[in-house]
N, C-alpha and C. Protein backbone atom coordinates (compact mmCIF):
# COMPACT_ATOMS: atom_id res chain seq x y z
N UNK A 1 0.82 -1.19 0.00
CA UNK A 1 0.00 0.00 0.00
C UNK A 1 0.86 1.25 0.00
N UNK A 2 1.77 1.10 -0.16
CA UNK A 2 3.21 2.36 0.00
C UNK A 2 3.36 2.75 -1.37
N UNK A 3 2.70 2.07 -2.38
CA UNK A 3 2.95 2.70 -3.97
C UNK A 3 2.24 4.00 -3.83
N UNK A 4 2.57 5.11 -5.42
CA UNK A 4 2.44 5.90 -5.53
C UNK A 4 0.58 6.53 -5.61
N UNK A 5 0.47 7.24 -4.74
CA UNK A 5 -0.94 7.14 -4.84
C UNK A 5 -2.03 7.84 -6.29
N UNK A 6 -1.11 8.49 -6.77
CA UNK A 6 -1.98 8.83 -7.79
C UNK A 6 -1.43 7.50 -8.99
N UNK A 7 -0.46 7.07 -8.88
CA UNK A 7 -0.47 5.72 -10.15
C UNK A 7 -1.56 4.73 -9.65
N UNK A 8 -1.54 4.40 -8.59
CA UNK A 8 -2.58 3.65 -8.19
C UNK A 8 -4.48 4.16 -8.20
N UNK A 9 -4.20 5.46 -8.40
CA UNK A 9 -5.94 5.68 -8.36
C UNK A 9 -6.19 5.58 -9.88
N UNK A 10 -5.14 5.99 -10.88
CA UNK A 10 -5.09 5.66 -12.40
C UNK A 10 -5.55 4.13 -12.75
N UNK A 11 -4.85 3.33 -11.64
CA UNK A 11 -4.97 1.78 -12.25
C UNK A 11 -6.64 1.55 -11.92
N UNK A 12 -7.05 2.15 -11.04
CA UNK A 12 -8.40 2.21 -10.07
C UNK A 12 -9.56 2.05 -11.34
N UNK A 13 -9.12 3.62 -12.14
CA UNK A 13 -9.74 4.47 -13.03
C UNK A 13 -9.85 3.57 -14.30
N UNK A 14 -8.46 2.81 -14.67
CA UNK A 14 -8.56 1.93 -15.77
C UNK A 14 -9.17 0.34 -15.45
N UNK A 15 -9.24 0.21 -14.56
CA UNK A 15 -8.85 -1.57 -14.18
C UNK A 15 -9.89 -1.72 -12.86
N UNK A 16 -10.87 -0.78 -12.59
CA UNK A 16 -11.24 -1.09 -11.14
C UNK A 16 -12.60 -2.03 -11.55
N UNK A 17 -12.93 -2.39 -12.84
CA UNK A 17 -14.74 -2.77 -12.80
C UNK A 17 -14.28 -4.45 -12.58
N UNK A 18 -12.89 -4.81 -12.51
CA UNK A 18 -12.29 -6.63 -12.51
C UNK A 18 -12.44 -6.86 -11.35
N UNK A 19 -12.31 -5.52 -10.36
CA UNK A 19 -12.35 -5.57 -8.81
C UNK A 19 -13.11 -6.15 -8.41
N UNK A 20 -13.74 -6.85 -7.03
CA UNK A 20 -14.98 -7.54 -6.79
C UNK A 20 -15.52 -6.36 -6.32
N UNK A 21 -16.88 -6.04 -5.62
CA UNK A 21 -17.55 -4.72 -5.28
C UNK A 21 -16.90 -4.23 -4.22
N UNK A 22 -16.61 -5.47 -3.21
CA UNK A 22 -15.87 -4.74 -2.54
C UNK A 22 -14.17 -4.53 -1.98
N UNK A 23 -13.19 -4.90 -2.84
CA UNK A 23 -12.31 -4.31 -3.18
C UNK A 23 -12.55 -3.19 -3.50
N UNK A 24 -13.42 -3.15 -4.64
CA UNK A 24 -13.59 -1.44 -5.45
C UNK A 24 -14.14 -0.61 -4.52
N UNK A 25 -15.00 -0.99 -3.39
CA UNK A 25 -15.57 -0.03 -2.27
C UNK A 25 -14.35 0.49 -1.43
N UNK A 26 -13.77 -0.66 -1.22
CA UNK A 26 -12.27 -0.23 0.15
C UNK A 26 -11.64 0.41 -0.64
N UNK A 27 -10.98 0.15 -1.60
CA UNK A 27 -9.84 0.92 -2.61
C UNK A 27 -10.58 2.13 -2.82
N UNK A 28 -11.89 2.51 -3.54
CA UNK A 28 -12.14 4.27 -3.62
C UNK A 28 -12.41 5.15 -2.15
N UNK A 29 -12.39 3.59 -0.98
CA UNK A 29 -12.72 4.64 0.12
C UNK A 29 -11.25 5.43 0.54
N UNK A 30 -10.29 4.15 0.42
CA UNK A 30 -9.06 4.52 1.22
C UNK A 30 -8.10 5.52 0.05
N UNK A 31 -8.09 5.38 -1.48
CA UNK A 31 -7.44 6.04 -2.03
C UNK A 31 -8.36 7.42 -2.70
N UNK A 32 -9.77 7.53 -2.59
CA UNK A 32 -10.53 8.46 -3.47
C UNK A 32 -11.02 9.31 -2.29
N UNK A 33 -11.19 8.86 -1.62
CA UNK A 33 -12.41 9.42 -0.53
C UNK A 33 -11.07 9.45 1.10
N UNK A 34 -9.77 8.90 0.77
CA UNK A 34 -8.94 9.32 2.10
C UNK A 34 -9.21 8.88 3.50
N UNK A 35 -10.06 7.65 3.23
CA UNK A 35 -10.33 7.38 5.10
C UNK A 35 -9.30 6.47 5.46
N UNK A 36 -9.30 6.35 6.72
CA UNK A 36 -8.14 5.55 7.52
C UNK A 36 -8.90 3.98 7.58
N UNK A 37 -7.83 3.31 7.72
CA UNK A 37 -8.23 1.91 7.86
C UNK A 37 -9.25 1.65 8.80
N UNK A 38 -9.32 2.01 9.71
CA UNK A 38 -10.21 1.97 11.10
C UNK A 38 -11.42 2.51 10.61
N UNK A 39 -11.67 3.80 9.78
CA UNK A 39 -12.99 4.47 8.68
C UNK A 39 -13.69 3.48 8.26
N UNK A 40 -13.03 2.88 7.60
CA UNK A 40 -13.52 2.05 6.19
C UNK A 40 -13.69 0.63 6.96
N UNK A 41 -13.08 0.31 8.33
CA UNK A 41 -13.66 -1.04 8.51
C UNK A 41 -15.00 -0.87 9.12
N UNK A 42 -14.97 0.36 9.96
CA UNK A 42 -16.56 0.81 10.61
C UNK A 42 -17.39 1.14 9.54
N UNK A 43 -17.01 1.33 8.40
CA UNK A 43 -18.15 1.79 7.29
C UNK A 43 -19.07 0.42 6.99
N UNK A 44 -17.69 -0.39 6.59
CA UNK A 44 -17.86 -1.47 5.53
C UNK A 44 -17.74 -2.56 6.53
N UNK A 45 -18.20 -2.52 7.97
CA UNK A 45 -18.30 -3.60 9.33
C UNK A 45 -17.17 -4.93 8.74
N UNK A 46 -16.29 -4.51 8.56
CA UNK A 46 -15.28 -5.80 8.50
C UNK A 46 -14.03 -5.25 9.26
N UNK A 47 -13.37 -5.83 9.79
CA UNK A 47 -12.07 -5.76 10.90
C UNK A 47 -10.82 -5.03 9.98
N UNK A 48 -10.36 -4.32 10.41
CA UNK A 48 -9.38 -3.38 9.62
C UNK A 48 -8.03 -4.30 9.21
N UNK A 49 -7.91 -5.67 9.86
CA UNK A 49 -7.15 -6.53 9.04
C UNK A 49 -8.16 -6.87 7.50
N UNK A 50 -9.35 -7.06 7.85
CA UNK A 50 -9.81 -7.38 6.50
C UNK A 50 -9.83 -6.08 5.37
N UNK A 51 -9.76 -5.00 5.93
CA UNK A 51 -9.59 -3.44 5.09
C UNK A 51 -8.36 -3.89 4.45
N UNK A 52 -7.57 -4.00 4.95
CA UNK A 52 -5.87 -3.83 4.48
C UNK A 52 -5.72 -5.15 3.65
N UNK A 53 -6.35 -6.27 3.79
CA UNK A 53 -6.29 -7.75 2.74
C UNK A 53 -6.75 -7.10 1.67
N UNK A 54 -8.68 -6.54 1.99
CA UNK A 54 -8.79 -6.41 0.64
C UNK A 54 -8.24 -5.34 0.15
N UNK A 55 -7.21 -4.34 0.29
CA UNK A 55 -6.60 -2.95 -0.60
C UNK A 55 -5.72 -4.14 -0.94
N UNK A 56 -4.73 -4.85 -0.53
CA UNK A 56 -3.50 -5.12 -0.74
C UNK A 56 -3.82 -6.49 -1.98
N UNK A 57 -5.58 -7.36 -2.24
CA UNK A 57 -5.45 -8.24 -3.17
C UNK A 57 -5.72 -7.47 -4.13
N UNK A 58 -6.39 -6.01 -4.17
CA UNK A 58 -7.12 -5.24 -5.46
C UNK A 58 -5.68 -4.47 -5.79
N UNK A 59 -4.30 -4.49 -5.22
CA UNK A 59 -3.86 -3.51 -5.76
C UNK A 59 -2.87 -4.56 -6.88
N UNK A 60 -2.82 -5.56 -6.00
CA UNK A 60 -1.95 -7.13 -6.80
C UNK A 60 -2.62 -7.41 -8.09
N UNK A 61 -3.90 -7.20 -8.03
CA UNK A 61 -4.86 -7.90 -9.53
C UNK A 61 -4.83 -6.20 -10.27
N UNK A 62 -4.29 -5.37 -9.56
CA UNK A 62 -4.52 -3.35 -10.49
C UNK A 62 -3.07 -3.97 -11.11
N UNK A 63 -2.44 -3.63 -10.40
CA UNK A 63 -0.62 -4.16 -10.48
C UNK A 63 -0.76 -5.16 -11.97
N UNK A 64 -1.28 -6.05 -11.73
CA UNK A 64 -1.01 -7.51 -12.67
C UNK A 64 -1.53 -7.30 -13.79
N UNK A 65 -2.86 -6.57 -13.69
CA UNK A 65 -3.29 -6.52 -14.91
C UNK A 65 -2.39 -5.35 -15.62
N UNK A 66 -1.72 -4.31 -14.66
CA UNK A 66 -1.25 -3.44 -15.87
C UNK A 66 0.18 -3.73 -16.61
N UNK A 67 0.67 -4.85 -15.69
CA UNK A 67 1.70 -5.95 -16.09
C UNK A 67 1.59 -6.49 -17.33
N UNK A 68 0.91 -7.13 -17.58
CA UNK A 68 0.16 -7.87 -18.57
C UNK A 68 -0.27 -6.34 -19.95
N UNK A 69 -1.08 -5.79 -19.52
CA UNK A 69 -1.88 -5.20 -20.49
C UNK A 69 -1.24 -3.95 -20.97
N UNK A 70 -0.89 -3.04 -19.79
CA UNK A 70 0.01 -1.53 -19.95
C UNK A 70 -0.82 -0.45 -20.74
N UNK A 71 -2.12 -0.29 -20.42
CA UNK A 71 -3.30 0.01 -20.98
C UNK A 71 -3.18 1.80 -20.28
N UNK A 72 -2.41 1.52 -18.61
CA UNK A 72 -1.73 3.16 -18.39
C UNK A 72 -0.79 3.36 -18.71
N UNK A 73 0.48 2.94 -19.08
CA UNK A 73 1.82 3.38 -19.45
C UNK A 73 1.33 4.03 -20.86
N UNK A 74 0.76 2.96 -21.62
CA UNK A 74 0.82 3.41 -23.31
C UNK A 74 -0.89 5.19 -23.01
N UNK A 75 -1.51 4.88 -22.17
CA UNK A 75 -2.37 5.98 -22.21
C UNK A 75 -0.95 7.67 -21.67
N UNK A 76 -0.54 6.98 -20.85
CA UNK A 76 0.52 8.28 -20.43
C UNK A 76 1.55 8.92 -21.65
N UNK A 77 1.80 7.33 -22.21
CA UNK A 77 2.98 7.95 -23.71
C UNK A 77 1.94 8.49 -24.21
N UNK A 78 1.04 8.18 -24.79
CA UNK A 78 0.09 9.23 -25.94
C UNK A 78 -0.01 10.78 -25.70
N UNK A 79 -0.33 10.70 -24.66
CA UNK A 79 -0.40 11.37 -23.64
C UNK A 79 0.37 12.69 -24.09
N UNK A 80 1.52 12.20 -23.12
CA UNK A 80 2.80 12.89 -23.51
C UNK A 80 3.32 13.33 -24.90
N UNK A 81 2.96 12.23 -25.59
CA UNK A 81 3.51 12.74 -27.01
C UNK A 81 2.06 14.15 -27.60
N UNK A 82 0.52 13.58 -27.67
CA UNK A 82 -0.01 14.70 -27.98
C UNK A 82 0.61 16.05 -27.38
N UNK A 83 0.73 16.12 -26.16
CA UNK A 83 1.21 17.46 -25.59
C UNK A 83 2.25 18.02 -26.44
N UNK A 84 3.27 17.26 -27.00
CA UNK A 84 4.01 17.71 -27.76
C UNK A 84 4.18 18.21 -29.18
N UNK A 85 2.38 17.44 -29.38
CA UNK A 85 2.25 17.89 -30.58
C UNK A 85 1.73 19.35 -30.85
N UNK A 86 0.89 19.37 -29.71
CA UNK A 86 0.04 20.94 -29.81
C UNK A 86 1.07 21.78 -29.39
N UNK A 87 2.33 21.51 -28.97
CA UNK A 87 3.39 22.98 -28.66
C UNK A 87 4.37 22.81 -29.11
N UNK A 88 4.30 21.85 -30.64
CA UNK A 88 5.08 22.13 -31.89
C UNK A 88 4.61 23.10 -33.12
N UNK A 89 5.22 23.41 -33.98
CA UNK A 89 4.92 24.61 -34.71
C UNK A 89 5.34 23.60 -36.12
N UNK A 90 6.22 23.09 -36.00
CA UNK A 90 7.13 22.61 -36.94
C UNK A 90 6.32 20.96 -37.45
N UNK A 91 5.53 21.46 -38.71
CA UNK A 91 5.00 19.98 -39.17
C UNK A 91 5.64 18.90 -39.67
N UNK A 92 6.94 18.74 -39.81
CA UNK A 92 7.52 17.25 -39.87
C UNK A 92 7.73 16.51 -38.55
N UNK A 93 7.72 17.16 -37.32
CA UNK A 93 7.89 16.73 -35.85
C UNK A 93 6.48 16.33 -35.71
N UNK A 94 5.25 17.16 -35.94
CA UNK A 94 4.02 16.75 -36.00
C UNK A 94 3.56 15.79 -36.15
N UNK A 95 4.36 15.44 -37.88
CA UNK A 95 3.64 13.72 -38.15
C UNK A 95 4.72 12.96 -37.60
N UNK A 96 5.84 13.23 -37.23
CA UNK A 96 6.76 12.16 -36.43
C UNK A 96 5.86 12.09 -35.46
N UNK A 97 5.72 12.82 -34.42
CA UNK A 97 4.81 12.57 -32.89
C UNK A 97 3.91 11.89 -33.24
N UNK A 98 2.78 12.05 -34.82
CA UNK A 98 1.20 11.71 -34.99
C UNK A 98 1.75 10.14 -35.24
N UNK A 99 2.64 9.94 -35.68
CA UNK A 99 2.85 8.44 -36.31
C UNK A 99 3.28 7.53 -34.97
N UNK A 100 4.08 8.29 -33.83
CA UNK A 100 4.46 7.58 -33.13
C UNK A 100 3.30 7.44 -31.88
N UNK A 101 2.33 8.20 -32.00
CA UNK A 101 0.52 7.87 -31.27
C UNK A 101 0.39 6.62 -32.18
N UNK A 102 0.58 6.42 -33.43
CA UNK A 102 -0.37 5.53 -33.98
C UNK A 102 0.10 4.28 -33.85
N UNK A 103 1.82 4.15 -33.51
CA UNK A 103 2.11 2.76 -33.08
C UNK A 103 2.54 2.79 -31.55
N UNK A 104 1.48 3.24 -31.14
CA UNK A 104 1.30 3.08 -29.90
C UNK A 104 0.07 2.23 -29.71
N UNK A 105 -0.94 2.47 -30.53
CA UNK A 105 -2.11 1.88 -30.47
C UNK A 105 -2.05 0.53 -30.99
């Protein structure tokens, strides 16, 4: 649970509907909504060891799937590269950047 918290609310954002309901309940309470373990076990009446199992199996199956898939890395390169396209001037860099979105996809 020590990873970066906004890479992890990204994986949330891409990857959270694989979650069971309630993984996806503990994970948006503790990373979206900021409650403490002790919060979220009085919310969600399960023992704050069971809070911290289920963040720590939803972040292993967020983790794995983006292992496997990289569905945020390649959204961040696009990303990055559009930005570079709109604060280029120079249209041969343009379709270099536009071509290198397209084998990204």
């Amino acid at each position: 649970m020590n990873q970066d918290r906004a890479y992890i609310c990204r994986l949330i954002d891409i990857y959270g509907k694989v979650l069971s309901e309630r993984q996806r309940d503990v994970v948006d309470l503790y990373y979206n909504e900021d409650l403490s373990l002790a919060e979220i076990s009085e919310n969600c009446g399960i023992t704050r060891q069971g809070v911290r199992d289920a963040i720590k199996h939803a972040i292993e199956t967020l983790t794995s799937l983006e292992s496997s898939l990289g569905f945020s890395a390649k959204s961040e390169s696009i990303s990055q590269l559009a930005t570079k396209i709109g604060a280029s001037d120079d249209v041969n860099e343009i379709h270099r950047l536009a071509e290198s979105i397209i084998g990204e996809l």
